[in-house]
Protein backbone atom coordinates (compact mmCIF):
# COMPACT_ATOMS: atom_id res chain seq x y z
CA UNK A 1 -8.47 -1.39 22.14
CA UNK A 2 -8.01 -4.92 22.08
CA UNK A 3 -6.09 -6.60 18.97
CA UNK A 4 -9.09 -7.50 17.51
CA UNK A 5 -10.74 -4.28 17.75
CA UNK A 6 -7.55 -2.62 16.64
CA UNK A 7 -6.88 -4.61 13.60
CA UNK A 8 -10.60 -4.42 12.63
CA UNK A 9 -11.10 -0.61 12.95
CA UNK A 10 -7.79 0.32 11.71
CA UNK A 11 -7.45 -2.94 9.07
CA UNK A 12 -10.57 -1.11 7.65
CA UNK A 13 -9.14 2.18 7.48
CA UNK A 14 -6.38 0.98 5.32
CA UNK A 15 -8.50 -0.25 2.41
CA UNK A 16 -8.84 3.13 0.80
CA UNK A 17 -5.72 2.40 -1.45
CA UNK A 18 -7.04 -0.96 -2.24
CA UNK A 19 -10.52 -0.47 -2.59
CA UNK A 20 -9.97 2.52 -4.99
CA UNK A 21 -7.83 0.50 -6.90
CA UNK A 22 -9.06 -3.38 -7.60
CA UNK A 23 -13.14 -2.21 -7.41
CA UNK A 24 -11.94 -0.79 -10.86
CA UNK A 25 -9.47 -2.66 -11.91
CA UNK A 26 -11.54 -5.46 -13.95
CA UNK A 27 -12.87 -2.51 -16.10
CA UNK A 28 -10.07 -0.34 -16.65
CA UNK A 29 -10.25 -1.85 -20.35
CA UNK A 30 -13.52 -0.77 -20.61
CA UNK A 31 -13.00 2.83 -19.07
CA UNK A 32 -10.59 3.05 -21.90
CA UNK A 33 -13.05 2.56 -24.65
CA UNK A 34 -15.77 4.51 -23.29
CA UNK A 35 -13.79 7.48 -22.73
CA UNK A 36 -11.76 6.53 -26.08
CA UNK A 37 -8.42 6.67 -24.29
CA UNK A 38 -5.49 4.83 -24.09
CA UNK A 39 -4.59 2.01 -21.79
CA UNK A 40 -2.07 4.21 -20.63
CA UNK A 41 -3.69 6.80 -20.00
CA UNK A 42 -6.45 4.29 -18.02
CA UNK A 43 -3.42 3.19 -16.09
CA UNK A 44 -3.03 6.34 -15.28
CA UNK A 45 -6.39 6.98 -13.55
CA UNK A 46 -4.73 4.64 -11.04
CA UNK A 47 -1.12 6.09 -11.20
CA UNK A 48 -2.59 9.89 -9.91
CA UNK A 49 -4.97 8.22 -7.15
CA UNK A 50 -1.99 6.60 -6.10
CA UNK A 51 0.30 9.42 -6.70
CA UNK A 52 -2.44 11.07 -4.43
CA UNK A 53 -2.27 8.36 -2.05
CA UNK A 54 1.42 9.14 -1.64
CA UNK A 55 1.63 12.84 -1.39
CA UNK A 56 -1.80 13.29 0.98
CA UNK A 57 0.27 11.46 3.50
CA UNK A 58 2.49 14.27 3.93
CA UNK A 59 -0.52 16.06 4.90
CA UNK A 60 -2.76 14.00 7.31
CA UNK A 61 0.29 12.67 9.11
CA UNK A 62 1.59 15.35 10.71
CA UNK A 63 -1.74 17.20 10.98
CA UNK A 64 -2.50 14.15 13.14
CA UNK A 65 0.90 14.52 14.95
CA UNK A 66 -0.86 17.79 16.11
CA UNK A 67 -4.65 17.08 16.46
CA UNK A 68 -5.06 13.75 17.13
CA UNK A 69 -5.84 10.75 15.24
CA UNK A 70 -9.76 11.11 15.14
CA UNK A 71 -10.47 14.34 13.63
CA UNK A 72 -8.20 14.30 9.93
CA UNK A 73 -9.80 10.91 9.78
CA UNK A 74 -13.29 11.56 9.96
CA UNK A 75 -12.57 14.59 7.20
CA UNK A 76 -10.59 12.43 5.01
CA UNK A 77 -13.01 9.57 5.25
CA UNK A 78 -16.18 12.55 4.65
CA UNK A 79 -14.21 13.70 1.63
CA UNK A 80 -13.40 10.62 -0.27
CA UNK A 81 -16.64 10.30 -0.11
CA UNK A 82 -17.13 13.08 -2.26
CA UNK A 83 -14.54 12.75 -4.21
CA UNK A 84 -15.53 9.29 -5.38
CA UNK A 85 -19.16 10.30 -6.56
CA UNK A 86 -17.11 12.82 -8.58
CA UNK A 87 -15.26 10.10 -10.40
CA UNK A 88 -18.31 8.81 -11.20
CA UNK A 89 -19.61 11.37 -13.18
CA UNK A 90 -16.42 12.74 -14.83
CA UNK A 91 -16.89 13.54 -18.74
CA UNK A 92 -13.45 12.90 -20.00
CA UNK A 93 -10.15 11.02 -19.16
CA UNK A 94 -8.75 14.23 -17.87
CA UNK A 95 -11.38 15.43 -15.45
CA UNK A 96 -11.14 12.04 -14.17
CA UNK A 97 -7.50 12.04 -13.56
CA UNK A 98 -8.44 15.20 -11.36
CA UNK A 99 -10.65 13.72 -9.41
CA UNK A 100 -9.23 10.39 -8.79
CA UNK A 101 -6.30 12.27 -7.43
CA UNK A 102 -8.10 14.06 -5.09
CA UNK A 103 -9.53 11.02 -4.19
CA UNK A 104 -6.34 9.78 -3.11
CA UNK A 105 -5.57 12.99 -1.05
CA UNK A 106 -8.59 12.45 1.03
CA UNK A 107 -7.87 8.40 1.32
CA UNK A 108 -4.73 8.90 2.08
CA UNK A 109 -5.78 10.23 5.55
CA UNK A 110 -7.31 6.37 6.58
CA UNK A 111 -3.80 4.49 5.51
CA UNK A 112 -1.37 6.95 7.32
CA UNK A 113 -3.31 7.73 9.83
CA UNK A 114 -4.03 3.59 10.88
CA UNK A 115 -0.20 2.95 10.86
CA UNK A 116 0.45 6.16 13.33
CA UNK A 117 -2.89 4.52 15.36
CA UNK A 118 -1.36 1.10 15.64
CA UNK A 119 2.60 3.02 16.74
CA UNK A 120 0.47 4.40 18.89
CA UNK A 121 -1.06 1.47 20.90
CA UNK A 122 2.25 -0.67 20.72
CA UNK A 123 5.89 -0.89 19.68
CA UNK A 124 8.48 -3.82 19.04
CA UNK A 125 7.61 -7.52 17.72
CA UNK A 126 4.37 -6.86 19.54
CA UNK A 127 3.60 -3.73 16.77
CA UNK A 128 4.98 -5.75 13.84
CA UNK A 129 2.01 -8.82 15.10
CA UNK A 130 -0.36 -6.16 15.33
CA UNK A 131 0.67 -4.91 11.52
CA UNK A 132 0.39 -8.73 10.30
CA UNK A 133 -3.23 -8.17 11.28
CA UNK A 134 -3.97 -5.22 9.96
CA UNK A 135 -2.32 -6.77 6.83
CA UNK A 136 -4.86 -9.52 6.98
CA UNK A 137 -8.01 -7.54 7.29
CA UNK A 138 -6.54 -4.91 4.65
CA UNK A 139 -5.99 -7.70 2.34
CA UNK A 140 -9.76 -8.93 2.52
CA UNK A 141 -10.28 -5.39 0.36
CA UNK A 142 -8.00 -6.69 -2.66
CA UNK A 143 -9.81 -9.99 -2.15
CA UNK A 144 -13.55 -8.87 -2.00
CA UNK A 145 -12.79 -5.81 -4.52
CA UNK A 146 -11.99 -7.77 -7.65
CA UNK A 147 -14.40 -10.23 -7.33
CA UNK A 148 -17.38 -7.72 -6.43
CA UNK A 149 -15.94 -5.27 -9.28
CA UNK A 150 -15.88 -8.84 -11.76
CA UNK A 151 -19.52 -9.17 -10.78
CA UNK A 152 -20.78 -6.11 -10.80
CA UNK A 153 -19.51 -5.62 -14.10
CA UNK A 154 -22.35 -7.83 -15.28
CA UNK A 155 -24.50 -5.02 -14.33
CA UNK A 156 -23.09 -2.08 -13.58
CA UNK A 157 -20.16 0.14 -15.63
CA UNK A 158 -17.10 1.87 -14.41
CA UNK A 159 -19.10 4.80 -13.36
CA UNK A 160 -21.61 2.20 -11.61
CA UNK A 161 -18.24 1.36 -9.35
CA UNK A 162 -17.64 4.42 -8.44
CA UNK A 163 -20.59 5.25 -6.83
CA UNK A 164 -20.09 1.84 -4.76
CA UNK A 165 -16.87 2.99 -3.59
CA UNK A 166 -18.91 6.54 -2.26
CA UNK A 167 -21.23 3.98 -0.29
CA UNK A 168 -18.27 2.43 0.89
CA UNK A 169 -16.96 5.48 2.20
CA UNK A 170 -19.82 6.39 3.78
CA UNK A 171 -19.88 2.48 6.08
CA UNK A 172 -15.82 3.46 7.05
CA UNK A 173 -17.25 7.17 8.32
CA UNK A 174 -19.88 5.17 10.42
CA UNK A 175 -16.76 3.18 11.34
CA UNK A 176 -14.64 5.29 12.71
CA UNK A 177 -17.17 7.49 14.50
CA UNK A 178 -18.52 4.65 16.04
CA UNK A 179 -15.63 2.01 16.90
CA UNK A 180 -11.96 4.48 16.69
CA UNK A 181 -11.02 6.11 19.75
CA UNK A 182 -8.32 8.94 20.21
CA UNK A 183 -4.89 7.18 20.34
CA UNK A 184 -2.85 10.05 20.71
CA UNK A 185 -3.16 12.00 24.10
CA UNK A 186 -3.61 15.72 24.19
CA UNK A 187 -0.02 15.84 25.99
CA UNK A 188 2.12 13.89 23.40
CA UNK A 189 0.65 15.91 20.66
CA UNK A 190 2.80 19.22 19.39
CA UNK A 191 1.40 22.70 19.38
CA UNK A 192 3.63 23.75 16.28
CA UNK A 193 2.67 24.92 13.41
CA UNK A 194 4.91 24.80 10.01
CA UNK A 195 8.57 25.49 11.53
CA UNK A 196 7.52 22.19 13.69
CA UNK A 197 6.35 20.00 11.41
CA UNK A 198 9.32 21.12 8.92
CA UNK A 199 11.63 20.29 12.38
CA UNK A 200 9.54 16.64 12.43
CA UNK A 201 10.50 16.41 9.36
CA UNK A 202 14.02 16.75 9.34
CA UNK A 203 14.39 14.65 12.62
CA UNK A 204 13.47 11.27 10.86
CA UNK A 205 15.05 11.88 7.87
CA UNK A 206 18.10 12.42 9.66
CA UNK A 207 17.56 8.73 10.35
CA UNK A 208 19.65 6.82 7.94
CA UNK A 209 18.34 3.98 8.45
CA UNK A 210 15.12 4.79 8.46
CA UNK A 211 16.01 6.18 4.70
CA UNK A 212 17.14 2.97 3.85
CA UNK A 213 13.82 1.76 4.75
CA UNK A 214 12.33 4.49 2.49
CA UNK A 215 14.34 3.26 -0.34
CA UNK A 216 13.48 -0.14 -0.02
CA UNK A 217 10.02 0.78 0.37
CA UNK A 218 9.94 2.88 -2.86
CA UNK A 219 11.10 -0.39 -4.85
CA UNK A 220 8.80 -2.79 -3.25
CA UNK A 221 6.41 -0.22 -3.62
CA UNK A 222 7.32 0.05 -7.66
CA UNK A 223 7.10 -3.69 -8.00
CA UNK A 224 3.62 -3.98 -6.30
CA UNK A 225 2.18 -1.02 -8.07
CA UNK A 226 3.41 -2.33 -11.51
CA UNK A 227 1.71 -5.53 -10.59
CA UNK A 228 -1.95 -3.86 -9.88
CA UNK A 229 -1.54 -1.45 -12.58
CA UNK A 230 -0.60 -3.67 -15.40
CA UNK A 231 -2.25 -7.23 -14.56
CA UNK A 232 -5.70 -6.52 -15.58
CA UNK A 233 -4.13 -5.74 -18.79
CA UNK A 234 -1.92 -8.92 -18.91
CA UNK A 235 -4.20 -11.53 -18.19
CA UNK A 236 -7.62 -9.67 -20.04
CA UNK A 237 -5.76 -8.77 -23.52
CA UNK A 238 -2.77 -11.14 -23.79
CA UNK A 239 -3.86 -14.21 -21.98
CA UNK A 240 -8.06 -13.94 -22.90
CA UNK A 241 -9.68 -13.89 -19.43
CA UNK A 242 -12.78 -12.78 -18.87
CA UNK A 243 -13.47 -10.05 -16.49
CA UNK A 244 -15.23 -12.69 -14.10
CA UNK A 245 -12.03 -15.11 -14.57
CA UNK A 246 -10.14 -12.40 -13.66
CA UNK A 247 -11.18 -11.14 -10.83
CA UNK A 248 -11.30 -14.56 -9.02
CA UNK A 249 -7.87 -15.09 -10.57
CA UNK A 250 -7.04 -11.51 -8.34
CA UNK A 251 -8.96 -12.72 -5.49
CA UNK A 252 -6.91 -15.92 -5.41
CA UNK A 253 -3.44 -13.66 -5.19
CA UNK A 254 -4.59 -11.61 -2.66
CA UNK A 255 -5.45 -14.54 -0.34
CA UNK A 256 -1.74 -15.90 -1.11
CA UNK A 257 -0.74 -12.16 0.42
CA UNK A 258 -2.96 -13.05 3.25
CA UNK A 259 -1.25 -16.46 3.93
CA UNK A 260 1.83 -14.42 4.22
CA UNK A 261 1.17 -11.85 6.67
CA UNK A 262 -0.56 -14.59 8.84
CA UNK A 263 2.38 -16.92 8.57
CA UNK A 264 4.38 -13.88 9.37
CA UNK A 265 2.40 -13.20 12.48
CA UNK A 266 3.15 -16.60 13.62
CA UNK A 267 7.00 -16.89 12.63
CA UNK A 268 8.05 -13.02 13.65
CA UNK A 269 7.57 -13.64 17.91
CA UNK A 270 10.57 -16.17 17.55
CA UNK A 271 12.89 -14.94 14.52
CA UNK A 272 12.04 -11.24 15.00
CA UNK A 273 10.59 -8.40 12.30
CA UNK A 274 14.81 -7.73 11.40
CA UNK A 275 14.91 -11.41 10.01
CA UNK A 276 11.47 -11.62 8.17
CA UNK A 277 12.23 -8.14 6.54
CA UNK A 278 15.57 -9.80 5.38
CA UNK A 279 13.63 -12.87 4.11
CA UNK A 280 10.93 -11.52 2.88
CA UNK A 281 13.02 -9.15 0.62
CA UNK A 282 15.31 -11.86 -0.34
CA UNK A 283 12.73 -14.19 -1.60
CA UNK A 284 10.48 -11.55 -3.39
CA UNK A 285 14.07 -10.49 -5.52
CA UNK A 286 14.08 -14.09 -6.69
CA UNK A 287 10.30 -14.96 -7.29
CA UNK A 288 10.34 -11.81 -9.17
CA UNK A 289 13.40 -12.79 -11.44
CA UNK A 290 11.40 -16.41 -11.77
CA UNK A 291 8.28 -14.73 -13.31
CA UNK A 292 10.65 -13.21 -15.79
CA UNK A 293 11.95 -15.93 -16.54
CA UNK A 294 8.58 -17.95 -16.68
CA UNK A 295 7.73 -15.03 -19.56
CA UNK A 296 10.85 -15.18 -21.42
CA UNK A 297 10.45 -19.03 -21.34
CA UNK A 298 7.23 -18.72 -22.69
CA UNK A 299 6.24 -21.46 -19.60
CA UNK A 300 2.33 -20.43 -19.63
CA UNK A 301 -0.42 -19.21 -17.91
CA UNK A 302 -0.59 -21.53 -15.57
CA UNK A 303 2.95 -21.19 -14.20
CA UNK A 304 2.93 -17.60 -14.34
CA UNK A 305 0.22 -17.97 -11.93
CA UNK A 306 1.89 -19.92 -9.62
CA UNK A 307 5.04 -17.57 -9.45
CA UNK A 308 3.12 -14.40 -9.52
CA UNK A 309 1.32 -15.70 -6.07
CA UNK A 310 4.71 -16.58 -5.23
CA UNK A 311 6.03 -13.03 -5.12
CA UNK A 312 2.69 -11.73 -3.98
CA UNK A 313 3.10 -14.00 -0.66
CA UNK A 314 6.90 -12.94 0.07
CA UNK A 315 5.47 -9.41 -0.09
CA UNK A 316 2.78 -9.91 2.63
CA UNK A 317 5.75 -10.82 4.25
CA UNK A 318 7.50 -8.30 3.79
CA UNK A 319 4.90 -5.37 4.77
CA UNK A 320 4.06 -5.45 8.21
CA UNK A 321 7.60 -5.58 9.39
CA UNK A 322 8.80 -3.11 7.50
CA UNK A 323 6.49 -0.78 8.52
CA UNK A 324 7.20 -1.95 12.32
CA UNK A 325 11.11 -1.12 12.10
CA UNK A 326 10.67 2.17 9.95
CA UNK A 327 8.22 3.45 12.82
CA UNK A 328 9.82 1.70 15.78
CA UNK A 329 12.20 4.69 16.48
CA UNK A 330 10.29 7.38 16.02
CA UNK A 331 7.09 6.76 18.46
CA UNK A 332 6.74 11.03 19.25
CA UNK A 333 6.63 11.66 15.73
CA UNK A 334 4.36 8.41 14.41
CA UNK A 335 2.25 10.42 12.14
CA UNK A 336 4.92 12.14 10.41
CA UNK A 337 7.44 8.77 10.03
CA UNK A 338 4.00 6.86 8.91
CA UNK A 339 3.83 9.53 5.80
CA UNK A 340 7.42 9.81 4.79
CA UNK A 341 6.86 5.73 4.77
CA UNK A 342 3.60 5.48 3.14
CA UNK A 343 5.17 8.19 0.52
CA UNK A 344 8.27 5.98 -0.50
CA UNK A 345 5.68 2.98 -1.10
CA UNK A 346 2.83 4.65 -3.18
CA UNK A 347 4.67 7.89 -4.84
CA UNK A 348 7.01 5.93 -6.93
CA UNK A 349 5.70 3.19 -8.56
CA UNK A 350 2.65 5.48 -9.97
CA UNK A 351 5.11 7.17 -12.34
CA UNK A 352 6.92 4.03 -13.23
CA UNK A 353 4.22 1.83 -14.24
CA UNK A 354 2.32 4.06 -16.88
CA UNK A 355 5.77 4.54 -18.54
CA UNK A 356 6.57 0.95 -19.15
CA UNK A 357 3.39 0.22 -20.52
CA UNK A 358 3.35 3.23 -23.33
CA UNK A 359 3.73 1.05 -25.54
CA UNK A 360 1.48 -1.50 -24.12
CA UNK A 361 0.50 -3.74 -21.17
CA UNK A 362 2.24 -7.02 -21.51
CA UNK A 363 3.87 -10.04 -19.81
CA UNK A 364 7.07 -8.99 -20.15
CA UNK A 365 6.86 -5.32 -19.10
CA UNK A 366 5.05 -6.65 -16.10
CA UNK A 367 8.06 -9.25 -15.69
CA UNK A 368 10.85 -6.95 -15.90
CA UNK A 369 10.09 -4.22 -14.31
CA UNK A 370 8.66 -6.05 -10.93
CA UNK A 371 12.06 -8.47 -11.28
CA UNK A 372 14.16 -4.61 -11.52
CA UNK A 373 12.67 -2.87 -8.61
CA UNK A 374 12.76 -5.96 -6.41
CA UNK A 375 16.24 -6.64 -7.10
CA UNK A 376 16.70 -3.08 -6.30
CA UNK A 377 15.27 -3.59 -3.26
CA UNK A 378 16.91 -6.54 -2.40
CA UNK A 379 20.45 -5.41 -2.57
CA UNK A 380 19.55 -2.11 -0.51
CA UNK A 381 18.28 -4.47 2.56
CA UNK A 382 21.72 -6.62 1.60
CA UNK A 383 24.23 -3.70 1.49
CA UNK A 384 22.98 -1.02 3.68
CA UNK A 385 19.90 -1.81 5.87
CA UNK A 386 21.17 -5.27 6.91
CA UNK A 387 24.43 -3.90 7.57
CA UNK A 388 23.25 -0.87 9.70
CA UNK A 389 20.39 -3.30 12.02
CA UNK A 390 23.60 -5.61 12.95
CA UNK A 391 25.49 -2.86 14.20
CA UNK A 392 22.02 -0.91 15.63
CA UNK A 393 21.99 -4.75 17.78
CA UNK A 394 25.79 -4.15 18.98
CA UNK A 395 25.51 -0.36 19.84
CA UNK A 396 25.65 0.61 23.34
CA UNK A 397 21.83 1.92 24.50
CA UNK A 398 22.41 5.55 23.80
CA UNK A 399 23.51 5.04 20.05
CA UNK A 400 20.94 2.21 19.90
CA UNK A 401 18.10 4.33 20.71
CA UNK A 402 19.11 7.12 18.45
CA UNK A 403 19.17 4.57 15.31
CA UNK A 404 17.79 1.36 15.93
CA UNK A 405 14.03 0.12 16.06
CA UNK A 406 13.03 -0.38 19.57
């Protein structure tokens, strides 16, 4: 596939998490009243698609490791699907919590499986341009989602959404049948079945500095989750935006994302993905103490804005190369280093995020906890993955290719 192809097709396979979270999002007040919850426990209906998200990954990736990219795909795709028109008609707050987790499951196949894909067709600075794409197409979900869901909210209800995310499902299954070919060749697949994946398994995470990536990943992870989770919340109740405002306000952050993984893409060729993932932690750590202290200095809407889309563009900074040196060593085993990656990012900040706001959504639970885990991040890159890439550089080739990203 060319790059264009590639970060179309696979861009579109990593909406799932995005799509099944923003299409919602402007309404998540409104599920809350109608099925006389909590905002919590609303929160939550994101927390266990995400938590699904996280945890289906484990599945799909190495079942792709094994039969190819295409196939898991096309069934996760199929059952997401069906998993979606499901939400849609769920009678109370806890048969929707099922569902949307088993929504995740399925869509969890589309983001694991397009970061294996994309290891697959390239490797190096190269893979980490490729990623900035698929960032930028990706991010037109969290741009389009909002504002459709904002819209549609004029005429349609949460369960109204739900059934457009089903039709959605149905376009990516056209998709990939259509436009995806097999990436991964019948003779760099494994024939394993449990002990091998289990042996996969332990291979990578043998990897320490692939953990570190992990770790870092879980925090950035916790930071951006907290953000998606909680803003709705924010903005709607404690700063009086409409639904319409808000998802325009949304739309406008995820376009600042955008801006980063393009600028990214042009940068990373001469200062390398090592140096941008160093950055781009760096500077997300201190936008996200600024936005604290924008709250605690009681600075505004408007400047809370502008620091919020601060930290949101250090992050699309941050993404693509991340994922480029976690999966840069481990090309045989893409699928099952993609999942391990994709489960650090989504699995944590689902259970953070509805704990923080038990007592409610506000400015400064969003604040804090997003300036916490991204310091927390920050120091990891500082004090062990920073530490570990310099000496990766100064190894002789063997060592190198046992622990560095190629």
């Amino acid at each position: 596939m060319s790059a264009r192809r590639a970060a179309f097709v696979l861009g579109s396979m990593e909406v799932f998490g995005p799509l099944s979270m923003d299409l919602s999002m402007p309404l998540l007040p409104q599920l809350a009243r109608d099925l006389d919850t909590s905002d919590s426990l609303a929160q939550a209906s994101m927390s266990v698609c995400m938590l699904g998200l996280a945890f289906g990954q484990l599945v799909a990736g190495p079942l792709s490791d094994r039969l190819g990219r295409r196939r898991p795909l096309m069934w996760g795709v199929a059952l997401f699907t069906v998993f979606s028109l499901l939400c849609a008609f769920a009678p109370s707050i806890e048969v929707l919590l099922v569902t949307r987790f088993l929504q995740g499951v399925t869509g969890s196949a589309g983001v694991v499986i397009a970061l294996a894909a994309a290891r697959d067709i390239t490797s190096g600075i190269e893979l980490a341009r490729l990623l900035s794409l698929l960032a930028l197409v990706g991010a037109l979900a969290p741009v389009l989602a909002p504002v459709a869901g904002g819209q549609l909210a004029a005429v349609l209800d949460w369960r109204g959404l739900f059934v457009v995310l089903a039709a959605v499902g149905v376009l990516l299954l056209v998709v990939v049948c259509t436009l995806l070919p097999e990436t991964l060749a019948p003779e760099r697949r494994h024939a394993g079945g449990f002990a091998e994946t289990g042996k996969r398994f332990g291979t990578v995470l043998r990897d320490r500095l692939f953990v570190c990536y992990l770790l870092v990943g879980a925090c950035t992870g916790t930071a951006f989750f907290t953000y998606l989770a909680s803003i709705s919340f924010v903005l709607q109740d404690g700063y009086h935006l409409s639904p319409q405002a808000f998802s325009v306000v949304f739309a406008v952050n995820a376009v600042v994302a955008m801006l980063g993984a393009l600028v990214n893409r042009g940068v990373v060729r001469r200062a390398g993905p090592a140096r941008m993932y160093v950055v781009g932690t760096t500077a997300t750590a201190v936008a996200a103490v600024g936005l604290l202290l924008t709250v605690l200095g009681g600075f505004g809407l408007a400047v809370l804005l502008v620091v919020l889309a601060l930290v949101l563009f250090c992050y699309g900074v941050i993404t693509p190369n991340a994922s480029s040196l976690a999966l840069g060593g481990h090309g045989e085993r893409a699928g099952t280093a993609a999942a391990l990656l994709g489960m650090s990012t989504f699995a944590v900040g689902p259970l953070v995020a509805p704990l923080v706001a038990l007592g409610g959504a506000s400015g400064l639970t969003l604040s804090l906890t997003m300036a916490v885990a991204a310091s927390v991040g920050c120091l990891l890159v500082w004090g062990a993955v920073r530490p570990r890439l310099r000496r990766a550089a100064t190894a002789p080739p063997a060592e190198a290719r046992q622990g560095a990203p190629h």
